[in-house]
Structure formats: C-alpha cells, structure tokens
N, C-alpha and C. Protein backbone atom coordinates (compact mmCIF):
# COMPACT_ATOMS: atom_id res chain seq x y z
N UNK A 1 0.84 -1.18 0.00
CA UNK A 1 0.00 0.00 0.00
C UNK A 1 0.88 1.24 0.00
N UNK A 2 0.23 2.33 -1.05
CA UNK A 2 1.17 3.43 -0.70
C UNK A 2 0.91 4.42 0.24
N UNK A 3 1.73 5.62 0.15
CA UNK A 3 1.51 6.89 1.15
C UNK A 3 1.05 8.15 0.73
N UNK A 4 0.30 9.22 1.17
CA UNK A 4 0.73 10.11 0.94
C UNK A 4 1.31 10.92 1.96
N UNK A 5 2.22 12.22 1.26
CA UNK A 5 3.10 12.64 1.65
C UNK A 5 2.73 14.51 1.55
N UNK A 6 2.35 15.13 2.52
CA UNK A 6 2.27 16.62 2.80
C UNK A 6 3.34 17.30 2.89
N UNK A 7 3.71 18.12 2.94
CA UNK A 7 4.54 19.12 3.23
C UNK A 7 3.89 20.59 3.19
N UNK A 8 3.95 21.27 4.61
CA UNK A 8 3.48 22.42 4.68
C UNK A 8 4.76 23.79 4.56
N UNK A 9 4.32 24.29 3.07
CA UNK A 9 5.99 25.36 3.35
C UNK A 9 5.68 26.63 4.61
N UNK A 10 4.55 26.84 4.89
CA UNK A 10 4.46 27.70 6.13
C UNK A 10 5.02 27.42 7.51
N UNK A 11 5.24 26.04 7.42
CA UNK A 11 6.03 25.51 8.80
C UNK A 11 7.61 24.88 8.44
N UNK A 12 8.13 25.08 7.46
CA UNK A 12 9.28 24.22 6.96
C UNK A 12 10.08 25.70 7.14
N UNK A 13 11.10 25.91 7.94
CA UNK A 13 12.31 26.60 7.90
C UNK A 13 13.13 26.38 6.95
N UNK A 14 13.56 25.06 6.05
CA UNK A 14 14.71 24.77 5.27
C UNK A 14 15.40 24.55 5.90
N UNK A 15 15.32 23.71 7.05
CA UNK A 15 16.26 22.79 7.36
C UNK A 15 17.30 21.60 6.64
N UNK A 16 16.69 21.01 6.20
CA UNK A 16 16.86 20.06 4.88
C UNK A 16 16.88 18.93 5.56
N UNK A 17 16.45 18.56 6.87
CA UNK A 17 16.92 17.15 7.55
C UNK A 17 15.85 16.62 6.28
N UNK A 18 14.67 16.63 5.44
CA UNK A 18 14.04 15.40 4.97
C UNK A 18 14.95 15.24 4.13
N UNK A 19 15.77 16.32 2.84
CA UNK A 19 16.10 16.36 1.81
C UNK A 19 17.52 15.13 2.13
N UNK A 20 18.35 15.14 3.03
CA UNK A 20 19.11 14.36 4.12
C UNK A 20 18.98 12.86 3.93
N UNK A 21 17.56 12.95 4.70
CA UNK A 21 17.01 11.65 4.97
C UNK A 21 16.46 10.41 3.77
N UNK A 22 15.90 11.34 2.64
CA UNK A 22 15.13 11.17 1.86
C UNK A 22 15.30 12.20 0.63
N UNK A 23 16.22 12.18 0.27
CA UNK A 23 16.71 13.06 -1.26
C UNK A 23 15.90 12.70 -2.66
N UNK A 24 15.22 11.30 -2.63
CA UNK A 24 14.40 11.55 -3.63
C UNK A 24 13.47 12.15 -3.52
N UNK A 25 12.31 12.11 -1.69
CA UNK A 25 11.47 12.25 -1.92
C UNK A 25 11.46 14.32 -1.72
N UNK A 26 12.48 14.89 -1.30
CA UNK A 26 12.58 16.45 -0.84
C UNK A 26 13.87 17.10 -1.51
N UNK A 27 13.74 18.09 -1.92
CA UNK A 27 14.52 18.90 -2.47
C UNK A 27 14.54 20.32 -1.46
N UNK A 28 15.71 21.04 -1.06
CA UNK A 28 15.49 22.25 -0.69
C UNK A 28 15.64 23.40 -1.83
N UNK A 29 14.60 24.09 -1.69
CA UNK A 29 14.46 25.19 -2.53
C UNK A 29 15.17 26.08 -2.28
N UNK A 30 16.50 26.56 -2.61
CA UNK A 30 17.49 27.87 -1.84
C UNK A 30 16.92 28.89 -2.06
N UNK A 31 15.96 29.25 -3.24
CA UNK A 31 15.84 30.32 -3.37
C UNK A 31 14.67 31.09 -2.93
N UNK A 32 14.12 29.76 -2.65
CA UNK A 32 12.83 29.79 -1.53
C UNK A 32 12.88 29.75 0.02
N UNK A 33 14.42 28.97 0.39
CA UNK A 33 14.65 28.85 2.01
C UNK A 33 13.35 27.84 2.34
N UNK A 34 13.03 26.53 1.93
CA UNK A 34 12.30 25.74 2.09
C UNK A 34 12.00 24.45 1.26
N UNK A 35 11.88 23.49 1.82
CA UNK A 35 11.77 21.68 1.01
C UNK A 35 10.63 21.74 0.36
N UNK A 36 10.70 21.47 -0.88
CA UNK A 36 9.88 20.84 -1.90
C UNK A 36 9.71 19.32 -1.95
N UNK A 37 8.24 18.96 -2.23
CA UNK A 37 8.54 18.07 -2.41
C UNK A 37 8.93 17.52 -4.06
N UNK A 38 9.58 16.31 -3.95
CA UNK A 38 9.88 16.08 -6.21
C UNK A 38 8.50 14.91 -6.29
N UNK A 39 8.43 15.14 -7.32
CA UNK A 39 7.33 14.34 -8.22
C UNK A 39 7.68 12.98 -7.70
N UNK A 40 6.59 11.85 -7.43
CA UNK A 40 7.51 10.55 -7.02
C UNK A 40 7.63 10.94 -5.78
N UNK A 41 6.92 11.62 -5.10
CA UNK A 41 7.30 11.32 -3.68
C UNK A 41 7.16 10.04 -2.89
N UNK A 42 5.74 9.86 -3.45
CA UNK A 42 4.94 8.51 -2.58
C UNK A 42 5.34 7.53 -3.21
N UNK A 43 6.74 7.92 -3.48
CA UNK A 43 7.12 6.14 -4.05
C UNK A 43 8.33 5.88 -3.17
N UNK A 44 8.79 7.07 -2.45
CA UNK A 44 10.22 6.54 -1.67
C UNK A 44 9.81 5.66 -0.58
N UNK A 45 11.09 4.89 -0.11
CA UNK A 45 11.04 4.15 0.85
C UNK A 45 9.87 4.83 2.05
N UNK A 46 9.04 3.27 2.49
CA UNK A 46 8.45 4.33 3.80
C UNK A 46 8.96 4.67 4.69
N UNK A 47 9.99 3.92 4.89
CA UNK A 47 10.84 4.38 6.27
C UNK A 47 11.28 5.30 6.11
N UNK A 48 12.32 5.80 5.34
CA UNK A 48 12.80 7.07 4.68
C UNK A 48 11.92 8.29 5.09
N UNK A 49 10.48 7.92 4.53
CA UNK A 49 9.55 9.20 4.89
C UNK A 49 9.07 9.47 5.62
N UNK A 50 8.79 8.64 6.54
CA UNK A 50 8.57 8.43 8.26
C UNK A 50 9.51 9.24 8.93
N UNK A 51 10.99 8.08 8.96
CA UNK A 51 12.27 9.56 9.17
C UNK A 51 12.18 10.79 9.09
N UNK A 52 11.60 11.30 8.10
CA UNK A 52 12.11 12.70 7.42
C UNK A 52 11.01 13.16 7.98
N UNK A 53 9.65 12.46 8.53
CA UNK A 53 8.56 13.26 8.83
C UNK A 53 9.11 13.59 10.43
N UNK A 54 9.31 12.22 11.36
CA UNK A 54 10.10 12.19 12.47
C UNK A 54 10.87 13.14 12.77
N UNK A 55 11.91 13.88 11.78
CA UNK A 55 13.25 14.42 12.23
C UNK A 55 12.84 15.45 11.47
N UNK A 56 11.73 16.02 11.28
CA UNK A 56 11.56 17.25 10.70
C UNK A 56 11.22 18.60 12.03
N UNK A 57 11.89 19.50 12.23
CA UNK A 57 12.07 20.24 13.21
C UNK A 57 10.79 21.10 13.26
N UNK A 58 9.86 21.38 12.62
CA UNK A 58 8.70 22.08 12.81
C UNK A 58 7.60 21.44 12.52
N UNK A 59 7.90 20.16 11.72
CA UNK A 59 6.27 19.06 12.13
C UNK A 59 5.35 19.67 10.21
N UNK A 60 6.68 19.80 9.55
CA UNK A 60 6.40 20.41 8.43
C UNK A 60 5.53 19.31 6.98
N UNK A 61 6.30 18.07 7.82
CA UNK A 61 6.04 16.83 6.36
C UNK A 61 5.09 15.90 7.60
N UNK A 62 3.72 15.27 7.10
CA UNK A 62 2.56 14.62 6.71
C UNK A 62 2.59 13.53 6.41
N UNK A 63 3.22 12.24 6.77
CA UNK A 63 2.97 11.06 6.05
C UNK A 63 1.89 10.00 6.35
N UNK A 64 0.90 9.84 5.73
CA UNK A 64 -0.08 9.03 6.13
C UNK A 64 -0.02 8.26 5.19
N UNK A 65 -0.42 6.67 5.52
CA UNK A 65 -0.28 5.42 5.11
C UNK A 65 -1.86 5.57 4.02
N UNK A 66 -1.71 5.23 2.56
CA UNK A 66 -2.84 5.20 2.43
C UNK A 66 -3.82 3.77 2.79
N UNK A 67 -3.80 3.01 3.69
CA UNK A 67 -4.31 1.86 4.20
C UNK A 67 -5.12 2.40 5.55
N UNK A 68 -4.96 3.98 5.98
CA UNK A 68 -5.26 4.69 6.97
C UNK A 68 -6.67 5.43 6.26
N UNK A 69 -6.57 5.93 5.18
CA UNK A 69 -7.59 6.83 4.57
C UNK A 69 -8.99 6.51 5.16
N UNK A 70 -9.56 5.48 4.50
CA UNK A 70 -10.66 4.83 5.33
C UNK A 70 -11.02 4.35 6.56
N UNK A 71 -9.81 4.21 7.60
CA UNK A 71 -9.85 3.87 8.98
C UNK A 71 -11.20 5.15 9.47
C-alpha cells in the first residue's frame, strides 16, 4: 500500500533534515529557504519518509499510510 506525503511550506524553515534523509522524496528550494517536495514522492522508501517526517524540526512533512484513509 502506498503513502501520501504533505509538506506544509508555512512551517518548513529549510532545514533540509528530509532532503538528508530522503533526497528523492525532498529537495530544498534555496531560493525559496524551504523543502519541496519532487514528483515521485509517494514512491520513496516508507521508512525514509517516516524519518524525514520524524526528524523534521517544525512538524512540516505529513505522512499518512494510504491503508489509513478509510480507517
């Protein structure tokens, strides 16, 4: 089952811990001072995006299982 994957740029400083953790699924925008996400997100590892949601310093990235949607 896959995921989806949020990212709020109003709470993302540009830290880059996801981009770090998970380089396919986040890019930091320099010129923005904030993580994008790349196309293909919800295909990276889940752990990876869990991590990056985990070790994200303002609670910026969203990962919900889509096996959760309907819960």
């Amino acid at each position: 089952m896959g995921v989806h994957v949020i990212l709020d740029p109003d709470l993302c400083i540009g830290s880059a811990e996801c981009n770090r953790l998970a380089p396919d699924a986040f890019r930091l925008d320099e010129g923005l001072g904030v993580s994008i996400l790349l196309p293909g997100a919800e295909l990276v590892d889940r752990a990876r995006l869990f991590d990056s949601e985990a070790n994200c310093p303002t609670g910026a990235i969203t990962i919900g299982a889509d096996d959760e949607a309907g819960a």
